[in-house]
C-alpha atoms as a PDB file:
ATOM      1  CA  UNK A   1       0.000   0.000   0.000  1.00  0.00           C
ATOM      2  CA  UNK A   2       1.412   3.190  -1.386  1.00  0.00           C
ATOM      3  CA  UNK A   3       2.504   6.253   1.524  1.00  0.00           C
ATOM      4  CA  UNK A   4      -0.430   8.059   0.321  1.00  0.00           C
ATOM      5  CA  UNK A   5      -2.948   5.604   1.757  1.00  0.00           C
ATOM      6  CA  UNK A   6      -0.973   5.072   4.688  1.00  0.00           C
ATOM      7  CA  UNK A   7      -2.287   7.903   7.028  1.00  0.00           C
ATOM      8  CA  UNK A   8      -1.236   9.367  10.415  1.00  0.00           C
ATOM      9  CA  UNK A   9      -3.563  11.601  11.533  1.00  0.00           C
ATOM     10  CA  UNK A  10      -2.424  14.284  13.911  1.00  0.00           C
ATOM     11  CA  UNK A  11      -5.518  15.990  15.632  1.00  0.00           C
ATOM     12  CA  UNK A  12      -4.811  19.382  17.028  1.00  0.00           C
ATOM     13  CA  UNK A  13      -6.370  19.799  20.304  1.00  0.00           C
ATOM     14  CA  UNK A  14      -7.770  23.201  19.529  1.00  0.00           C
ATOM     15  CA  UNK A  15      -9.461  21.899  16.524  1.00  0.00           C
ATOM     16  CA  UNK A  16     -11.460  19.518  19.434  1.00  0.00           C
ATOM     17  CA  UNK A  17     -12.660  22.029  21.346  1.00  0.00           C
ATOM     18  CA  UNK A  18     -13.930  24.179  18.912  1.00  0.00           C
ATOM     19  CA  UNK A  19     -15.395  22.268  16.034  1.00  0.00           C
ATOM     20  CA  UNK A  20     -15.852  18.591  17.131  1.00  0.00           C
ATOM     21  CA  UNK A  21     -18.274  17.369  14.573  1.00  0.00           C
ATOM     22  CA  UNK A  22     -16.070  18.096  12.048  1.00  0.00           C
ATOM     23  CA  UNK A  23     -13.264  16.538  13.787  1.00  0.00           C
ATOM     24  CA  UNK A  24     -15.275  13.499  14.000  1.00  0.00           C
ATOM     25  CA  UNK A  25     -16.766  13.678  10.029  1.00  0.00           C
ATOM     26  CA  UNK A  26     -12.748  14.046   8.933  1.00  0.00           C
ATOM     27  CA  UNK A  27     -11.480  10.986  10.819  1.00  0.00           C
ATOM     28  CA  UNK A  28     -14.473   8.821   9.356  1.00  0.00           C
ATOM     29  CA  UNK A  29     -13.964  10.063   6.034  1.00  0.00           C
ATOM     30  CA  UNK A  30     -10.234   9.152   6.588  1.00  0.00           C
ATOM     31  CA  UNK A  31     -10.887   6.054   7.887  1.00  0.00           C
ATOM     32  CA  UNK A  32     -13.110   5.133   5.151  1.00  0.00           C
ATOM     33  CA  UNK A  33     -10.541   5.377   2.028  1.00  0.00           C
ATOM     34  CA  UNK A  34      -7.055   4.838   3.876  1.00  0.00           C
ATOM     35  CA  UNK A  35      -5.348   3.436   6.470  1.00  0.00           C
ATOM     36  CA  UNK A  36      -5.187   5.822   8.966  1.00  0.00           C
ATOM     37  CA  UNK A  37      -3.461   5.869  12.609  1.00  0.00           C
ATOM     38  CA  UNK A  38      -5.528   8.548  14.578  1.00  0.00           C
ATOM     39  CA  UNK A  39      -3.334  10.635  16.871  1.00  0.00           C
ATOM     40  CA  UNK A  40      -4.823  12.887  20.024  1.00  0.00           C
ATOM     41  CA  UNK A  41      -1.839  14.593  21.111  1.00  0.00           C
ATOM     42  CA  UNK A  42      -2.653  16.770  24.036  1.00  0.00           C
ATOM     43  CA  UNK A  43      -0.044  19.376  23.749  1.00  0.00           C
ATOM     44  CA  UNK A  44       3.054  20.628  21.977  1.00  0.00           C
ATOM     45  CA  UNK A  45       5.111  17.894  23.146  1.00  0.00           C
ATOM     46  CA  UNK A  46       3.086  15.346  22.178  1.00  0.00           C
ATOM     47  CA  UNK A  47       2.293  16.375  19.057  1.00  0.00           C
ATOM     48  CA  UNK A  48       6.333  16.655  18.228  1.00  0.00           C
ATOM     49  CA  UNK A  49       6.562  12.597  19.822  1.00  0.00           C
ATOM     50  CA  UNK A  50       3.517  11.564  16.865  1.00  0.00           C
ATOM     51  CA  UNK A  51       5.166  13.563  13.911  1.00  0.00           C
ATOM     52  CA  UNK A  52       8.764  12.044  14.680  1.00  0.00           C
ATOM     53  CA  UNK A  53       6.939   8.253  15.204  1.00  0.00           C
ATOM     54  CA  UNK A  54       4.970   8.635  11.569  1.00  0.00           C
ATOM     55  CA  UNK A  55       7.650   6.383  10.065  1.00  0.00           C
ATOM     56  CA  UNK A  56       6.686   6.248   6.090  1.00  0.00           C
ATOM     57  CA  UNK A  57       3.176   7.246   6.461  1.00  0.00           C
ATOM     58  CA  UNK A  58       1.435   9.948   4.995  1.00  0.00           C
ATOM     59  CA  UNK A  59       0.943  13.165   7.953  1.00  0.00           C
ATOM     60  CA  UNK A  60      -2.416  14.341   7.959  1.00  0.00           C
ATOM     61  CA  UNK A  61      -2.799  17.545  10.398  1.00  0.00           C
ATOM     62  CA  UNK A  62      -6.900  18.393  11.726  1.00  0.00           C
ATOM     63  CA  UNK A  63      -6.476  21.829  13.019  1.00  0.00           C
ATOM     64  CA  UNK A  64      -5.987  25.830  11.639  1.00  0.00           C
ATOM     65  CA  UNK A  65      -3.240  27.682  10.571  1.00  0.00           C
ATOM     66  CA  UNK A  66      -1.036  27.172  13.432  1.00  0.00           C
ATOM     67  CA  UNK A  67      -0.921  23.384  13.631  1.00  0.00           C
ATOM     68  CA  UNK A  68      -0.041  23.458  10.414  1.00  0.00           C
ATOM     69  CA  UNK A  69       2.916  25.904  10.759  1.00  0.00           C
ATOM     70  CA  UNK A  70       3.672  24.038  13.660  1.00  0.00           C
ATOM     71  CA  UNK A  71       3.898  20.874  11.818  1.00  0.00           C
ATOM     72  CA  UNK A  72       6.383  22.822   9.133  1.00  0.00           C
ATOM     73  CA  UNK A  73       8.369  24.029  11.752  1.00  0.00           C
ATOM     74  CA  UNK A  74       9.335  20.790  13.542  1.00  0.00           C
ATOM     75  CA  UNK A  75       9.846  19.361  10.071  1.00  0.00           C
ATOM     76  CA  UNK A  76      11.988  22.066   9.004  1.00  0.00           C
ATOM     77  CA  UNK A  77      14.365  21.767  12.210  1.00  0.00           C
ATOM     78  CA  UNK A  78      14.246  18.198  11.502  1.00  0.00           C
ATOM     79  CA  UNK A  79      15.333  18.481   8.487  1.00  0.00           C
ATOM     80  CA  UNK A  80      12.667  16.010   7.031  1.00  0.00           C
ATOM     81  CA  UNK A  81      10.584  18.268   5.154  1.00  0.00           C
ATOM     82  CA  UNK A  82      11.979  16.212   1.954  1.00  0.00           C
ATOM     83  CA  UNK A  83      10.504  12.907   3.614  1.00  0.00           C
ATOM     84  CA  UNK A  84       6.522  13.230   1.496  1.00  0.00           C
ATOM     85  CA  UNK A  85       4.082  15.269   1.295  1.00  0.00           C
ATOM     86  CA  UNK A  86       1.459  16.892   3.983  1.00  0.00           C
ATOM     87  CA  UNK A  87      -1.913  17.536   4.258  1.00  0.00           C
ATOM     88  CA  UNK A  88      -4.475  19.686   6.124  1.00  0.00           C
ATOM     89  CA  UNK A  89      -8.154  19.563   7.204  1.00  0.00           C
ATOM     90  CA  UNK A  90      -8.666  22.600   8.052  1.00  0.00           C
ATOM     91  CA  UNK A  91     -10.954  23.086  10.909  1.00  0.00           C
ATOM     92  CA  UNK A  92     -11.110  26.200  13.446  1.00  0.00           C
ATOM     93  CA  UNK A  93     -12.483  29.823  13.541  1.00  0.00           C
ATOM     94  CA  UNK A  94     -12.743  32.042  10.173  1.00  0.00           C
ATOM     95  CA  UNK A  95     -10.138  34.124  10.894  1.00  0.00           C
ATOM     96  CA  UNK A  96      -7.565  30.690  12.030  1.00  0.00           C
ATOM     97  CA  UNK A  97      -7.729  29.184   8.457  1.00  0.00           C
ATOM     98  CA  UNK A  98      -6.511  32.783   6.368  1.00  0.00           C
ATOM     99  CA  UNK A  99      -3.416  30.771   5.570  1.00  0.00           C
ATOM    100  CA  UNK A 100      -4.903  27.110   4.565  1.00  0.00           C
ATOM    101  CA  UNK A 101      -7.257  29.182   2.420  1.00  0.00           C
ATOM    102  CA  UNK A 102      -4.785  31.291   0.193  1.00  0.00           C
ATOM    103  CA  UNK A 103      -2.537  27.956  -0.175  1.00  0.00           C
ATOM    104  CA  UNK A 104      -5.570  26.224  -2.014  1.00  0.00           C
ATOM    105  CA  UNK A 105      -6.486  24.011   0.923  1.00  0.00           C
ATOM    106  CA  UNK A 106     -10.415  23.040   0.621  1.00  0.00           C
ATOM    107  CA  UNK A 107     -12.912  24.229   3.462  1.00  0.00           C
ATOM    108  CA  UNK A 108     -15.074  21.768   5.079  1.00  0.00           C
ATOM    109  CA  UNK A 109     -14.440  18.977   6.517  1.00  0.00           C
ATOM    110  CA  UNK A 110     -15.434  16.542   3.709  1.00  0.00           C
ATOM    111  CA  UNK A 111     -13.719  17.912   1.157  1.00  0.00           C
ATOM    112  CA  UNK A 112     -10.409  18.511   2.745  1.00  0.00           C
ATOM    113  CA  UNK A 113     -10.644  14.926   3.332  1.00  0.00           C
ATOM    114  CA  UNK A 114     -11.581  13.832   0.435  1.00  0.00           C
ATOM    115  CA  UNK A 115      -8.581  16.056  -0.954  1.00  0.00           C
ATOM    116  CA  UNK A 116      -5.996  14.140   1.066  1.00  0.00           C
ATOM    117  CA  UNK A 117      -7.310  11.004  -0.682  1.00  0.00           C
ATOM    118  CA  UNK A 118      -7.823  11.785  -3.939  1.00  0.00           C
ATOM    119  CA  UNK A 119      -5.367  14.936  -4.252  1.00  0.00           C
ATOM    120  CA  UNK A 120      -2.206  15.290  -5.305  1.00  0.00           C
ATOM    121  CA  UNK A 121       1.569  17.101  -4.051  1.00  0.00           C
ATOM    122  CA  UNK A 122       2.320  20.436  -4.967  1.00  0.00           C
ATOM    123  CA  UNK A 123       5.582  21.974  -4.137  1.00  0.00           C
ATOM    124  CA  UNK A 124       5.685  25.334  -2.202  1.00  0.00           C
ATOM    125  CA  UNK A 125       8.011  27.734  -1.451  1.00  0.00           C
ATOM    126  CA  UNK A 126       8.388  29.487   2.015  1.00  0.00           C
ATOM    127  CA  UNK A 127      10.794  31.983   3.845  1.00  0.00           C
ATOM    128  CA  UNK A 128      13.284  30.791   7.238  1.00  0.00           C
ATOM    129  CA  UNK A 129      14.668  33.523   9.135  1.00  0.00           C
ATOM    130  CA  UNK A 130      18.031  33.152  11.309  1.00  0.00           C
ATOM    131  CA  UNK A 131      16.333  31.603  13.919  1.00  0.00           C
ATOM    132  CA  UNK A 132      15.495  28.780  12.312  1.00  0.00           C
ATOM    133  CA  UNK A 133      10.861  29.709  11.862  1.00  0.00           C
ATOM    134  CA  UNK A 134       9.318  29.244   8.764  1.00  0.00           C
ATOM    135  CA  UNK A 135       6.787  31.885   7.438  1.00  0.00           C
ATOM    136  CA  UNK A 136       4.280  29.823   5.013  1.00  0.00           C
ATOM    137  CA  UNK A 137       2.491  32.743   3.502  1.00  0.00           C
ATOM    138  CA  UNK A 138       3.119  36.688   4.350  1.00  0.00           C
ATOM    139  CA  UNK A 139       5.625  38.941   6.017  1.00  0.00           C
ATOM    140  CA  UNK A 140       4.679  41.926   7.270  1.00  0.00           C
ATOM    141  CA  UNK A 141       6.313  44.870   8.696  1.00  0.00           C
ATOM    142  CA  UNK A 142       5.121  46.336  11.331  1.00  0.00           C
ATOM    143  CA  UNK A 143       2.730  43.655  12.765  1.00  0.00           C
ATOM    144  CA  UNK A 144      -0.420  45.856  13.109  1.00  0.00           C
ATOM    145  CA  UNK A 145      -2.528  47.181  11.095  1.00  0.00           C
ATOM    146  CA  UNK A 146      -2.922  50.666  10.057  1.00  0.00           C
ATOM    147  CA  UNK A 147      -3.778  52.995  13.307  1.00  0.00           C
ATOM    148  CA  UNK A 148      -7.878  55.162  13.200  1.00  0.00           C
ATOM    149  CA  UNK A 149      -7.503  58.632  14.084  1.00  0.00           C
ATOM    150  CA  UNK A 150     -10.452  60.632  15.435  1.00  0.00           C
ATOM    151  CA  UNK A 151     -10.214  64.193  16.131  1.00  0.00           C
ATOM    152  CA  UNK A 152     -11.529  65.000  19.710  1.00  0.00           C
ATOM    153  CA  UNK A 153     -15.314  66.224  20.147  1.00  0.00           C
ATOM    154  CA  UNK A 154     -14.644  70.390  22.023  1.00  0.00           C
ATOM    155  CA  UNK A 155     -16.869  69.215  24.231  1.00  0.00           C
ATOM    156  CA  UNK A 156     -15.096  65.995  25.393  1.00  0.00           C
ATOM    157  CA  UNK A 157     -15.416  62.820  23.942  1.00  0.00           C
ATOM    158  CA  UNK A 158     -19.185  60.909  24.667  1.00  0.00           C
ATOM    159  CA  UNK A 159     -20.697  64.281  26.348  1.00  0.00           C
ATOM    160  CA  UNK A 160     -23.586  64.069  24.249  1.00  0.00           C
ATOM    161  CA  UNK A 161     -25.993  66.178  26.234  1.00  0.00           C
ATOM    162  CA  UNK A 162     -24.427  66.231  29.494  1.00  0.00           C
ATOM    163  CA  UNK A 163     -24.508  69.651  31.107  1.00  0.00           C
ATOM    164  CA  UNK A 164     -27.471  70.654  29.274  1.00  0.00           C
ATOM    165  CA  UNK A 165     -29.891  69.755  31.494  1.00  0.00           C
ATOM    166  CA  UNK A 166     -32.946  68.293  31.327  1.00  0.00           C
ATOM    167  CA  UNK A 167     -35.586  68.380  28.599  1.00  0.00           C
ATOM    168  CA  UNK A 168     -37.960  69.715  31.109  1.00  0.00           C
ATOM    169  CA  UNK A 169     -36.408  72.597  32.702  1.00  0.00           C
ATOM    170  CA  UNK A 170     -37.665  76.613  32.082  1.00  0.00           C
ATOM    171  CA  UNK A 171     -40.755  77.669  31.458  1.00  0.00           C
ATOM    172  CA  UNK A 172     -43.515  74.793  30.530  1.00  0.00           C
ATOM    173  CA  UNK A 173     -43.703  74.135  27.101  1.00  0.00           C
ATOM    174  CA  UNK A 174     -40.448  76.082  26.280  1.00  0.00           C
ATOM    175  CA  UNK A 175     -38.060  73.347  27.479  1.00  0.00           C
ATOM    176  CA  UNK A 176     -39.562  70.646  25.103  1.00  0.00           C
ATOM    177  CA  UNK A 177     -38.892  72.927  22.370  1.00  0.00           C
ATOM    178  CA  UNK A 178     -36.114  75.465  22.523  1.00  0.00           C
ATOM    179  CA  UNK A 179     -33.862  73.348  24.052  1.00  0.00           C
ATOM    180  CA  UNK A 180     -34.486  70.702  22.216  1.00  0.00           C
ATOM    181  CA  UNK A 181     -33.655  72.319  19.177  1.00  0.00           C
ATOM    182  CA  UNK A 182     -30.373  74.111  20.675  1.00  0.00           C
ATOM    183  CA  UNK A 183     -29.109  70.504  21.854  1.00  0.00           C
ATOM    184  CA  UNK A 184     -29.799  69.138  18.341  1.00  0.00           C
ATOM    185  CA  UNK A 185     -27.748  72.052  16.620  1.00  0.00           C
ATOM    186  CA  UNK A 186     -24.913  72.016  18.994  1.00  0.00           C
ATOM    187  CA  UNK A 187     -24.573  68.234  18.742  1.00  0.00           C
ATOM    188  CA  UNK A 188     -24.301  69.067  14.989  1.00  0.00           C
ATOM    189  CA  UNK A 189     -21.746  71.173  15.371  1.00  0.00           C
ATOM    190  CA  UNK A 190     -19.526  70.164  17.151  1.00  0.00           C
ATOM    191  CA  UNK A 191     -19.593  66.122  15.622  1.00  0.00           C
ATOM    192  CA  UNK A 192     -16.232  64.542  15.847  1.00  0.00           C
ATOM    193  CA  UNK A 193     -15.942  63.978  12.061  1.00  0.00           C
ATOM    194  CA  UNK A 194     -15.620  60.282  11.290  1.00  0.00           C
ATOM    195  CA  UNK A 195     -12.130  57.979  11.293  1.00  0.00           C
ATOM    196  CA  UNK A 196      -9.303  58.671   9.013  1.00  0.00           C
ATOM    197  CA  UNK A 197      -6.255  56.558   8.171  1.00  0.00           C
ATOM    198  CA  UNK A 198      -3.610  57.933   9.657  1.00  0.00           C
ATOM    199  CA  UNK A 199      -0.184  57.392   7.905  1.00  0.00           C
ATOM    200  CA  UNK A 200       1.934  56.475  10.222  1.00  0.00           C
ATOM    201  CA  UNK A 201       5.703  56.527   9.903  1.00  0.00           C
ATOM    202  CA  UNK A 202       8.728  53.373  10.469  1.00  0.00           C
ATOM    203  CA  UNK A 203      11.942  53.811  10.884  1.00  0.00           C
ATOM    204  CA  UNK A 204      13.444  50.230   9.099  1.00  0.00           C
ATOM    205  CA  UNK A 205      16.754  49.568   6.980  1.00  0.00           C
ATOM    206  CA  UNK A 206      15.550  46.941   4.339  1.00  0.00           C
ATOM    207  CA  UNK A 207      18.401  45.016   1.926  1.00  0.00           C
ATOM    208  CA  UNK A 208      17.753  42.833  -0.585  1.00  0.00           C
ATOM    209  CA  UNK A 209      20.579  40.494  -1.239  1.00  0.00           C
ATOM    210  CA  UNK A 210      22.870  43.711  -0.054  1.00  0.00           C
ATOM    211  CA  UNK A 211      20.635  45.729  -2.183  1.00  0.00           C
ATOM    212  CA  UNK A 212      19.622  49.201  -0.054  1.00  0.00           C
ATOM    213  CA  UNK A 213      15.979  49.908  -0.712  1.00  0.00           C
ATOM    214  CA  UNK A 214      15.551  51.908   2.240  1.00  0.00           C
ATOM    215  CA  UNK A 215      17.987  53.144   5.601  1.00  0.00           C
ATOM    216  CA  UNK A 216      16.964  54.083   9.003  1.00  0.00           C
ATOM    217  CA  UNK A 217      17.011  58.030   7.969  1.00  0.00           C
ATOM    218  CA  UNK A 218      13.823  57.513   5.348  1.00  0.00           C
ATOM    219  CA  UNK A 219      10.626  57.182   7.241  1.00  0.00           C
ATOM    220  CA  UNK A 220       8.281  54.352   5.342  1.00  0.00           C
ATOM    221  CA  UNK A 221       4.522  53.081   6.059  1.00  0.00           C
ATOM    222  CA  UNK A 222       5.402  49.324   6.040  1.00  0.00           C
ATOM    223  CA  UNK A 223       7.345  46.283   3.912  1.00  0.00           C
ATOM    224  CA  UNK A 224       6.001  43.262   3.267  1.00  0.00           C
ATOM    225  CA  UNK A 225       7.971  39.722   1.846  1.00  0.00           C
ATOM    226  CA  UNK A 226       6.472  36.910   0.414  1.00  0.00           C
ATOM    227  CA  UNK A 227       8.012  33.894  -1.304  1.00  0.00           C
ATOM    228  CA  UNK A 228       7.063  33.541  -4.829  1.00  0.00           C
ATOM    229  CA  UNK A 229       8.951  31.432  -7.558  1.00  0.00           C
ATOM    230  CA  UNK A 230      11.502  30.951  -5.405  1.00  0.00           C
ATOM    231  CA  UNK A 231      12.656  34.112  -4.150  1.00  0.00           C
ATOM    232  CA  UNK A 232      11.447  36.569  -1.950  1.00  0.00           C
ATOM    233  CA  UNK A 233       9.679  39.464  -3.435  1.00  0.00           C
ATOM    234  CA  UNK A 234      10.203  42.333  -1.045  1.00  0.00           C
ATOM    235  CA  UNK A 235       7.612  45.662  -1.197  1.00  0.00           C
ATOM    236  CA  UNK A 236       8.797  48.986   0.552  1.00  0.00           C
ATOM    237  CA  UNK A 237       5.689  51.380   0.791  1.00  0.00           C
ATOM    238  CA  UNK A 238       7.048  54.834   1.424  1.00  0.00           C
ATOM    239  CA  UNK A 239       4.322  56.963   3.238  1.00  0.00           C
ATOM    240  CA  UNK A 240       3.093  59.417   0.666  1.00  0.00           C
ATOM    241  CA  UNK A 241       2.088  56.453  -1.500  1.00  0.00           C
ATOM    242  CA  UNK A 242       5.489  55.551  -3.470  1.00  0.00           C
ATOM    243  CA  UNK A 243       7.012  51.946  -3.367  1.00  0.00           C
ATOM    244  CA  UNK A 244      10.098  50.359  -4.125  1.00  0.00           C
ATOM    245  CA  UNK A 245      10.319  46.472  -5.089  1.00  0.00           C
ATOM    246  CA  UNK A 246      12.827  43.695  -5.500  1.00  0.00           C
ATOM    247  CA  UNK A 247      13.533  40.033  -5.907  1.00  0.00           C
ATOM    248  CA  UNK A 248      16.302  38.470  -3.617  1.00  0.00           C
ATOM    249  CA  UNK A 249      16.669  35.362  -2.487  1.00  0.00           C
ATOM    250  CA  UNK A 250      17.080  37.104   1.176  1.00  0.00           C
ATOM    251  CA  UNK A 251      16.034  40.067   2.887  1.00  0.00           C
ATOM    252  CA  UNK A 252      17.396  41.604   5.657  1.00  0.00           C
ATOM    253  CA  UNK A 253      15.453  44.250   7.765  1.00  0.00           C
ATOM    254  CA  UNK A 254      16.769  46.115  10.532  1.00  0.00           C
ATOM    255  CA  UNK A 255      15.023  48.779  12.606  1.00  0.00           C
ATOM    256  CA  UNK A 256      15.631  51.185  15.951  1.00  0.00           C
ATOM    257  CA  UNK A 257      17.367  50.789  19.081  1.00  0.00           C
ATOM    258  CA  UNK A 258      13.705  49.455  20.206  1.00  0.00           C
ATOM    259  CA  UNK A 259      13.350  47.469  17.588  1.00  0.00           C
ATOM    260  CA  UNK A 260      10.390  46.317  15.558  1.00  0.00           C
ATOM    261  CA  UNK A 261       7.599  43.819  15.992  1.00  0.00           C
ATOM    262  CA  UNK A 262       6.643  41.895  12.504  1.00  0.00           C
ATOM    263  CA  UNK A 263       3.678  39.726  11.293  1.00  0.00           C
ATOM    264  CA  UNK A 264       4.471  36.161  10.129  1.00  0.00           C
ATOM    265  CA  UNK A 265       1.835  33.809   8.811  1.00  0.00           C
ATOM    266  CA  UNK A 266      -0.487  34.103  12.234  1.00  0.00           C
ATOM    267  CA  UNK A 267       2.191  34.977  14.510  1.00  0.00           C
ATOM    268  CA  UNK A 268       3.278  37.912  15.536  1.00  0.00           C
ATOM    269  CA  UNK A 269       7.114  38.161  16.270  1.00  0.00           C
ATOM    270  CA  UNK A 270       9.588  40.816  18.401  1.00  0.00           C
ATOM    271  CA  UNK A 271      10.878  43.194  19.116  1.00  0.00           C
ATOM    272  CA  UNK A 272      13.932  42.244  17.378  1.00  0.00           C
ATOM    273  CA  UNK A 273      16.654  44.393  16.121  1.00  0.00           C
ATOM    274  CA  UNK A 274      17.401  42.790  12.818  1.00  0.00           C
ATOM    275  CA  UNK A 275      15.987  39.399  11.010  1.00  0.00           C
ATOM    276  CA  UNK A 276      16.731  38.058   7.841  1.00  0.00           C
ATOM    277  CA  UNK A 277      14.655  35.943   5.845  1.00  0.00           C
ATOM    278  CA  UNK A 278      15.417  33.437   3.130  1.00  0.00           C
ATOM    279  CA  UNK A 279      13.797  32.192   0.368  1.00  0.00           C
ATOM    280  CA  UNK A 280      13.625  28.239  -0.223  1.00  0.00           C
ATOM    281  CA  UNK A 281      12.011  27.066  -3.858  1.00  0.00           C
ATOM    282  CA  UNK A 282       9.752  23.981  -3.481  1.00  0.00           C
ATOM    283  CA  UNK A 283      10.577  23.107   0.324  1.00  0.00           C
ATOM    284  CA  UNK A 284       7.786  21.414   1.290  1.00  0.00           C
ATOM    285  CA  UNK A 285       4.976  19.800  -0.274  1.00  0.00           C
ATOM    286  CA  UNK A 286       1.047  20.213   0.831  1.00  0.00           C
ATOM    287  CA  UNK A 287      -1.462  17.538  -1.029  1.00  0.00           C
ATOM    288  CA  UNK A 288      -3.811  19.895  -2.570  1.00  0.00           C
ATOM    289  CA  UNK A 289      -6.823  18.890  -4.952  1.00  0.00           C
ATOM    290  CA  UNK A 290      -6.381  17.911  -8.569  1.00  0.00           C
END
C-alpha cells in the first residue's frame, strides 16, 4: 500500500474544542478510504513525539493555521521536510484558516478529506529567518494594522448632552422645544468627524541580497515579503504612497534601538533588532486537490 494511503492523523487539540463534529466527520472520512493511525496529542510535546513516530506514512494535520505551521516548523528543524508530502483539514475559527485558504487548501471537513485522498503534491516555497521559523504565507512589517484617528469632540469625547440639562427645565412648554432644538444644533456642530487613516511613519533599513531599498534616515509606512517562484519578493511602501520592489533570495530588515515587531503567517514576532529571511524554492509539499 502506497505512503499516500498510509495515514497518520495528527488531531490538534484546539481543533477539538472548537469544532468537534467536524473533527469526528474528517477521521471517518479518513478512515473510510485509507489506512489511517488517529493521533490525540494533548499538547506541543506530544504532538512533536507523533510527527517524529509517523515512520513512512502519509501526515495528515486536523487543526488551523497554526498546527499546520507548527507541523512545518518541527519538520523544518528536523530536516525532514523532503521525507513526502502533507496535508491539512482545516478546521477552526474564520479568521484561524486565512493561511490554509490562500494555499488552495479546501474548506469543510469533507472535502479537505476527500482532498488528502484523492489529491495530489504540490511543491511550495516558504521563507526561514536566522532563527530557524518558517513563514508559510506573508511577512509583514510592522505587525499591526494601520492605526484610526479621530479628532476629539470640544466638548469631550461621549458628552452628548451632558450639562445641558434636562428636557424639562424653564418655562412649561419652552423646554420641550427650545432646548431641544439648541441641543440638536450644537450636537451638529460640534460632531467629531468620522475615522481617518492615519499614515503612520517606520523607521526600518531593508536590503535585498545587499541591495539598499531603504535606511533608518527615510521614514516608510510598512514592507512586506512573500516567497514567490523561489525568491522573496520584497515591497517597501514609502508613506506618501510611493514603493520600491525587488527580488532576492534574502532580505534583511533592521530597525531602531527598540526594535520592531513583525507579522508572520499568524504569529506575531519581536521586538527584534534585525531578522533576515530566506527564500527556499519547493521546500515542502502540501497535497492539494487535482
Amino acid at each position: 500500500m502506497s505512503a499516500a494511503h498510509q495515514l497518520v492523523v495528527l488531531i490538534d487539540p484546539v481543533a477539538r474544542r472548537i469544532d468537534g463534529e467536524s473533527v469526528r466527520i474528517a477521521k471517518d472520512v479518513l478512515c473510510a478510504g485509507a489506512q489511517a493511525k488517529i493521533c490525540w496529542p494533548q499538547g506541543p510535546e506530544e504532538f512533536a513525539r507523533a510527527l517524529a513516530r509517523r515512520g513512512g506514512r502519509r501526515t495528515v494535520v486536523v487543526g488551523d493555521d497554526q498546527a499546520l505551521l507548527r507541523t512545518v516548523t518541527l519538520l523544518h528543524r528536523e530536516r525532514e521536510l523532503d521525507r513526502g508530502a502533507l496535508a491539512l483539514v482545516p478546521v477552526g475559527a474564520a479568521d484561524s484558516l486565512r493561511l490554509a485558504r490562500s494555499l488552495g487548501v479546501p474548506m469543510g471537513a469533507v472535502a479537505a478529506a476527500r482532498a488528502v485522498l484523492e489529491g495530489a503534491g504540490r511543491r511550495l516555497d516558504l521563507l526561514v529567518d536566522d532563527c530557524d521559523q518558517v513563514v508559510l504565507g506573508a511577512l509583514r512589517v510592522p505587525a499591526l494594522g494601520p492605526v484610526r484617528a479621530r479628532s476629539a469632540s470640544p466638548l469631550g469625547a461621549g458628552s452628548g448632552s451632558a450639562g445641558w440639562g434636562p428636557t424639562g427645565s424653564g418655562p412649561a412648554g419652552w423646554g420641550s422645544t427650545v432646548w431641544g432644538t439648541a441641543r440638536s444644533l450644537v450636537r451638529t456642530l460640534v460632531r467629531a468627524p468620522a475615522p481617518v487613516a492615519a499614515t503612520v511613519a517606520h523607521r526600518l533599513r531593508v536590503e535585498a541580497d545587499g541591495v539598499l531599498l531603504s535606511d533608518l534616515d527615510q521614514p516608510v509606512a510598512g514592507v512586506s515579503v512573500a516567497s514567490v517562484n523561489g525568491l522573496a519578493q520584497v515591497e517597501v511602501r514609502g508613506c506618501a504612497g510611493e514603493s520600491a520592489r525587488a527580488s532576492a533570495r534574502a532580505v534583511t530588515i533592521s530597525g531602531p534601538v527598540g526594535g520592531f515587531r513583525y507579522g508572520a503567517d499568524a504569529v506575531v514576532g519581536g521586538p527584534v533588532r534585525t531578522r533576515t529571511w530566506t527564500a527556499l524554492a519547493g521546500a515542502w509539499e502540501l497535497v492539494l486537490p487535482t
